[in-house]
Protein backbone atom coordinates (compact mmCIF):
# COMPACT_ATOMS: atom_id res chain seq x y z
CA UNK A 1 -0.49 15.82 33.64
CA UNK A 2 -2.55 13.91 31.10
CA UNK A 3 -6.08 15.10 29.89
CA UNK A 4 -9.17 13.00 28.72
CA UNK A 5 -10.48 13.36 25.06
CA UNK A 6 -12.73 12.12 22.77
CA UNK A 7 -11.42 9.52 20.16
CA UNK A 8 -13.10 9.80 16.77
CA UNK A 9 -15.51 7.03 16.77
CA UNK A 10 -16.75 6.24 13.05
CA UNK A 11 -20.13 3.38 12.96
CA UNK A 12 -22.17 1.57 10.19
CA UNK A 13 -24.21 -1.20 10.24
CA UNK A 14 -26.13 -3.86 8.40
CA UNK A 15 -29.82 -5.78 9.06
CA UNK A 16 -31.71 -8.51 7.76
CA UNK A 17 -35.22 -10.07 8.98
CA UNK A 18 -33.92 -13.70 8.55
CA UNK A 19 -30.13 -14.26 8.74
CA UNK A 20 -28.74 -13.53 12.30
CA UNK A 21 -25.37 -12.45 10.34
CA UNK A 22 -26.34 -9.89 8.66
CA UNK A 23 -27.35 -8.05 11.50
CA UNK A 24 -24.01 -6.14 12.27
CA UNK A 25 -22.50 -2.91 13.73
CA UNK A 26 -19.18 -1.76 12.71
CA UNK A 27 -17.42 0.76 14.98
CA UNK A 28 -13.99 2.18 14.44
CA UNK A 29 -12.35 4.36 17.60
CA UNK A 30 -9.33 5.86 16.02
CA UNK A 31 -6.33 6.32 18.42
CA UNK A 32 -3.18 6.92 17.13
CA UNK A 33 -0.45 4.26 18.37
CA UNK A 34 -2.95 2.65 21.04
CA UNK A 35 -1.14 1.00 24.38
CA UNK A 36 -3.05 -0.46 27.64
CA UNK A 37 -6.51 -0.46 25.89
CA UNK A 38 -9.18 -1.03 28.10
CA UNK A 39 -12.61 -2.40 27.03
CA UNK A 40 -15.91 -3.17 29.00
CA UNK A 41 -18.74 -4.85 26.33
CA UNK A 42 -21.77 -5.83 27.20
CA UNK A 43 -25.47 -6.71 25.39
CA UNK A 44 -26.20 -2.85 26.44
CA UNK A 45 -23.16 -0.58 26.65
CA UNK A 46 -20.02 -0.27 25.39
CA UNK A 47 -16.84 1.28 27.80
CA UNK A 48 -13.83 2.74 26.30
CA UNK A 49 -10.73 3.68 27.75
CA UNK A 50 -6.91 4.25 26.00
CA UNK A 51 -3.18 5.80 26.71
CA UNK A 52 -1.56 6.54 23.56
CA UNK A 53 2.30 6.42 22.67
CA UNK A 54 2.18 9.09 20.24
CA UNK A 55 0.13 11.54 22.38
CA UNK A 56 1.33 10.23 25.99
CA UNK A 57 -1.18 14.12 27.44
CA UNK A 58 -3.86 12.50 26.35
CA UNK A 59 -6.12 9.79 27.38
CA UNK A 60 -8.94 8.45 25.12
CA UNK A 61 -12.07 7.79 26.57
CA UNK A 62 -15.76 7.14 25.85
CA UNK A 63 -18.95 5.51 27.10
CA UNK A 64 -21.89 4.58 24.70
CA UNK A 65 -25.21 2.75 25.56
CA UNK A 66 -26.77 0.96 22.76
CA UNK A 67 -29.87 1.27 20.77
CA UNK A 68 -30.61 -1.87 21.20
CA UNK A 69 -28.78 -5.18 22.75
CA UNK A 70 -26.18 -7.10 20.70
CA UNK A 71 -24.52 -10.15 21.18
CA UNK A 72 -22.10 -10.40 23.95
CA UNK A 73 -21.25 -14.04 25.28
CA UNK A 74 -19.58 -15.32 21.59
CA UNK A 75 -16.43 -14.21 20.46
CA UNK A 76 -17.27 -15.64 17.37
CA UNK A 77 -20.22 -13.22 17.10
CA UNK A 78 -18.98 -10.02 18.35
CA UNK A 79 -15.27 -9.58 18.71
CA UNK A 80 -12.50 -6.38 17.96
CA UNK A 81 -9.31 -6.30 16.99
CA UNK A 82 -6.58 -3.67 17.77
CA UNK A 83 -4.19 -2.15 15.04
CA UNK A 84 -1.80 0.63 15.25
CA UNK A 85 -4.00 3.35 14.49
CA UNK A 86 -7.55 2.20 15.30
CA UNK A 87 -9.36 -0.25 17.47
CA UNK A 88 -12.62 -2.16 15.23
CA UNK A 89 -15.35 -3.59 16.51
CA UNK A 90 -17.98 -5.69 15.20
CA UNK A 91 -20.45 -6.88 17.13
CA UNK A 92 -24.08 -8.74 16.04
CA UNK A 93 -27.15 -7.36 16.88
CA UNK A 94 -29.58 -9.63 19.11
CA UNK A 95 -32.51 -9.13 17.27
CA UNK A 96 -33.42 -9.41 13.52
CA UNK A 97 -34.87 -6.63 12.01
CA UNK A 98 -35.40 -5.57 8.26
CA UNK A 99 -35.17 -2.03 9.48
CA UNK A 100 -31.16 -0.05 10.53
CA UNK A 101 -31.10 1.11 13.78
CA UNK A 102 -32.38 4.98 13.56
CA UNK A 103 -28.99 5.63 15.29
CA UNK A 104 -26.16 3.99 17.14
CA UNK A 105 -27.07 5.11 20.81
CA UNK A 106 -29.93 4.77 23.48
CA UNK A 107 -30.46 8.20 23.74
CA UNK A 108 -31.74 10.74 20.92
CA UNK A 109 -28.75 13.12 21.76
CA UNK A 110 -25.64 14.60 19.48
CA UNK A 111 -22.04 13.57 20.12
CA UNK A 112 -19.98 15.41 18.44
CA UNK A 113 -17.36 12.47 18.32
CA UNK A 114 -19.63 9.75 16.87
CA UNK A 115 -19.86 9.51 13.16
CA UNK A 116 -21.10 7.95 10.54
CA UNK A 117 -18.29 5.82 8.50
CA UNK A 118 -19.13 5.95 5.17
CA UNK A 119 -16.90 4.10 4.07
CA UNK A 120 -18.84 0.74 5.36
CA UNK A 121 -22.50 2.49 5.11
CA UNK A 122 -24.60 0.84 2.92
CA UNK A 123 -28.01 2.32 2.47
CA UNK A 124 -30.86 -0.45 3.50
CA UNK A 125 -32.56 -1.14 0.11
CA UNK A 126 -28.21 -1.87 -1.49
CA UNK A 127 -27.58 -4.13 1.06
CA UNK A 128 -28.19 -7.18 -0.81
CA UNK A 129 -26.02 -5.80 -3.99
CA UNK A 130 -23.04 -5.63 -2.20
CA UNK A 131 -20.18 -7.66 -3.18
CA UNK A 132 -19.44 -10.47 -0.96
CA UNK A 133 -16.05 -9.92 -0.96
CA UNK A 134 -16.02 -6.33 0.02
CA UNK A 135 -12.92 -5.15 1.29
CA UNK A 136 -14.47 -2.99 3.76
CA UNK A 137 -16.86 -5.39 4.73
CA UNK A 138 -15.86 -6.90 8.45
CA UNK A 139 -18.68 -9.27 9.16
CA UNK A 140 -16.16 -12.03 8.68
CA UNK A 141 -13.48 -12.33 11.37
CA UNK A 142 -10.14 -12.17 9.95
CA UNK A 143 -7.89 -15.05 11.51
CA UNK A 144 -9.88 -13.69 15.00
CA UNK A 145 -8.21 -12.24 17.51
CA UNK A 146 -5.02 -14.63 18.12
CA UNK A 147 -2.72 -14.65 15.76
CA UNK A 148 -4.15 -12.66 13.35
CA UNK A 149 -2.24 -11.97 10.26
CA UNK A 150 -4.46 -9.08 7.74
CA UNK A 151 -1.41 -9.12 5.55
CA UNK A 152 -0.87 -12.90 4.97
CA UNK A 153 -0.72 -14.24 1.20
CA UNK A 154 0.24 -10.97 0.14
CA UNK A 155 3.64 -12.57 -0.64
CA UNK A 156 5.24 -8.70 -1.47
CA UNK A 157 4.33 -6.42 -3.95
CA UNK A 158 3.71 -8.29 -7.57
CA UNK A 159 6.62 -9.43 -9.42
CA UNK A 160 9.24 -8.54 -6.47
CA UNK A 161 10.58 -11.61 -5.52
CA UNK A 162 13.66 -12.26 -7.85
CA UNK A 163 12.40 -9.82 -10.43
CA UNK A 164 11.36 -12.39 -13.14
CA UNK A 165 11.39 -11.00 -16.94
CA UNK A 166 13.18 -8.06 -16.41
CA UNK A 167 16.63 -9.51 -18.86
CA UNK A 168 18.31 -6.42 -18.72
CA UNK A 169 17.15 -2.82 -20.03
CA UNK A 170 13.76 -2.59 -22.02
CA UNK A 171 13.92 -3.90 -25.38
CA UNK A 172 17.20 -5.09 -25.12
CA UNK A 173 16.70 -8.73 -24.57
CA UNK A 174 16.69 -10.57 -27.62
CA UNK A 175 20.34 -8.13 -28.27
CA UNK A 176 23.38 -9.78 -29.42
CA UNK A 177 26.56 -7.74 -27.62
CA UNK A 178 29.01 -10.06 -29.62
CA UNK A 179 28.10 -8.17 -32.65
CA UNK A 180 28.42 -4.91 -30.94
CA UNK A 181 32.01 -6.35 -30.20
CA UNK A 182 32.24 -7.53 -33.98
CA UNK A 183 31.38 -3.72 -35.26
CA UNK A 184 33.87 -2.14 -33.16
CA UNK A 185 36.69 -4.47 -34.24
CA UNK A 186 35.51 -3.51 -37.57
CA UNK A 187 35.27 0.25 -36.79
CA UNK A 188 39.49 0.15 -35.52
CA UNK A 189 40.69 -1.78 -38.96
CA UNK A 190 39.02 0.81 -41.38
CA UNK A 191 40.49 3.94 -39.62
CA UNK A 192 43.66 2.47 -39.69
CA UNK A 193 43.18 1.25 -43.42
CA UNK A 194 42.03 4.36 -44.68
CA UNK A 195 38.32 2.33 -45.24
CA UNK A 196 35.60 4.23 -46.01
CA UNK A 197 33.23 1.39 -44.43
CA UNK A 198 33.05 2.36 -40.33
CA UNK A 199 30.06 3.03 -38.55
CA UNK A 200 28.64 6.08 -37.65
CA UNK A 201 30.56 7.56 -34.89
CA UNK A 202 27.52 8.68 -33.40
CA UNK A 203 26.49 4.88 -32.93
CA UNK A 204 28.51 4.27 -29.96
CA UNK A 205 29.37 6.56 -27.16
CA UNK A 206 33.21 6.70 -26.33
CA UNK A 207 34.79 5.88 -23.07
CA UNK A 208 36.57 8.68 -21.18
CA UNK A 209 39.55 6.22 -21.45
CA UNK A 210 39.62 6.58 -25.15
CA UNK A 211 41.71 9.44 -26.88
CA UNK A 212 40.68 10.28 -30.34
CA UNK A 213 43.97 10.46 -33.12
CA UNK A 214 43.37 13.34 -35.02
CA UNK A 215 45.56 13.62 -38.67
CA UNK A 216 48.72 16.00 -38.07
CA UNK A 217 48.46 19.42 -39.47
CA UNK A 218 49.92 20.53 -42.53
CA UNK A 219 52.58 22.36 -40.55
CA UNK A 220 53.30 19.84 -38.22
CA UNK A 221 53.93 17.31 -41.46
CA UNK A 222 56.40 20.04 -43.50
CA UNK A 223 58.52 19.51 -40.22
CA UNK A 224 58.87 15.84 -40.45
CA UNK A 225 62.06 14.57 -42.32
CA UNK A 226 61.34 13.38 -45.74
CA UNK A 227 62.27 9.71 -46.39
CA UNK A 228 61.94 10.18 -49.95
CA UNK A 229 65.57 10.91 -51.17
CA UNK A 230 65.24 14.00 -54.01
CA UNK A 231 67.27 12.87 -57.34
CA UNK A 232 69.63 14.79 -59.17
């Protein structure tokens, strides 16, 4: 048995008295993995209905009537798109006004669904100050409908492909291993010359393959033959 709900429905919007595409409304229904989405737009209403496959109890559904008309009959002008999580919309007003809409709906009533989505509000006198290239900002269609790619050009995270620069640990680039090689050579001919010129043991770590040769004990050389013959 499914049941009907409420999606959260998050709006802003944006106006201007002389350029038709700044007149906007942006309006986000959030449903969580969205399948066999059903929408109904017109210049006066806007008709909602979703299953979802995360929450297959629940149906999504919602009717709103708008403030005023918007544009209906140009993709170009009003269009959504559908993502896993959320379904936006942004459509154009029909009329150009200085002034915001005083709200999103026909009638002066509270839904407790519909919210403001302030992360695209921008208050009416900071419209003009905001950046053109506003991330949030969906007045521009992005690849429409068909075919849309959000994520193209992103080409991975930076640096990924290949891993250029990286050379090896930090700071060990420009390091020369034959001498590394050179100094341990150099390390095995003084112990075994009795030198007193071999690194610091504490510069290089030991493999578990290598056995240290200690010096035999005085006991354990008293009971070694003598190859010195004693004279009389």
């Amino acid at each position: 048995m499914t049941t009907t709900v409420y999606p959260e429905v998050l709006w802003a919007q944006r106006s201007n008295a002389e350029v038709d595409e700044k007149n906007l409304l942006f309006i986000r229904v959030n449903v969580p993995d969205p399948i066999d989405v059903k929408i109904k737009l017109t210049s006066t209403s806007l008709k909602f209905e979703s299953d979802s496959e995360y929450n297959k109890q629940s149906v999504y559904k919602f009717d709103l009537e708008f403030f005023k008309e918007i544009v209906d009959d140009d993709n170009s002008k009003s269009y959504y798109f559908i993502t896993g999580s959320h379904i936006d919309f942004v459509l154009r007003k029909k009329e150009k006004q200085e002034e915001y809409w005083p709200r999103l709906t026909k009638q002066k009533v509270k839904l407790h669904y519909l919210k403001t989505d302030f992360n695209k509000w921008v208050d009416e006198d900071e419209q003009e100050e905001q950046a053109e290239n506003d991330p949030t900002d969906l007045s521009q269609p992005l690849g429409g409908m068909d075919g849309m790619n959000p994520l193209a050009g992103m080409g991975g995270m930076p640096g990924m492909p290949g891993m250029p620069g990286m050379g090896g640990m930090p700071g060990m680039g420009d390091f020369d291993f034959s001498k590394l090689a050179n100094m341990a050579d150099a390390a095995s001919l003084n112990s075994t010359t009795g030198g007193t010129t071999a690194p610091n043991a504490d510069d290089f770590s030991s493999s578990d393959d290598e056995k240290e040769v200690s010096k035999p004990t005085k006991a354990e050389a008293d009971l070694k033959p003598s190859t010195e013959t004693s004279k009389k």
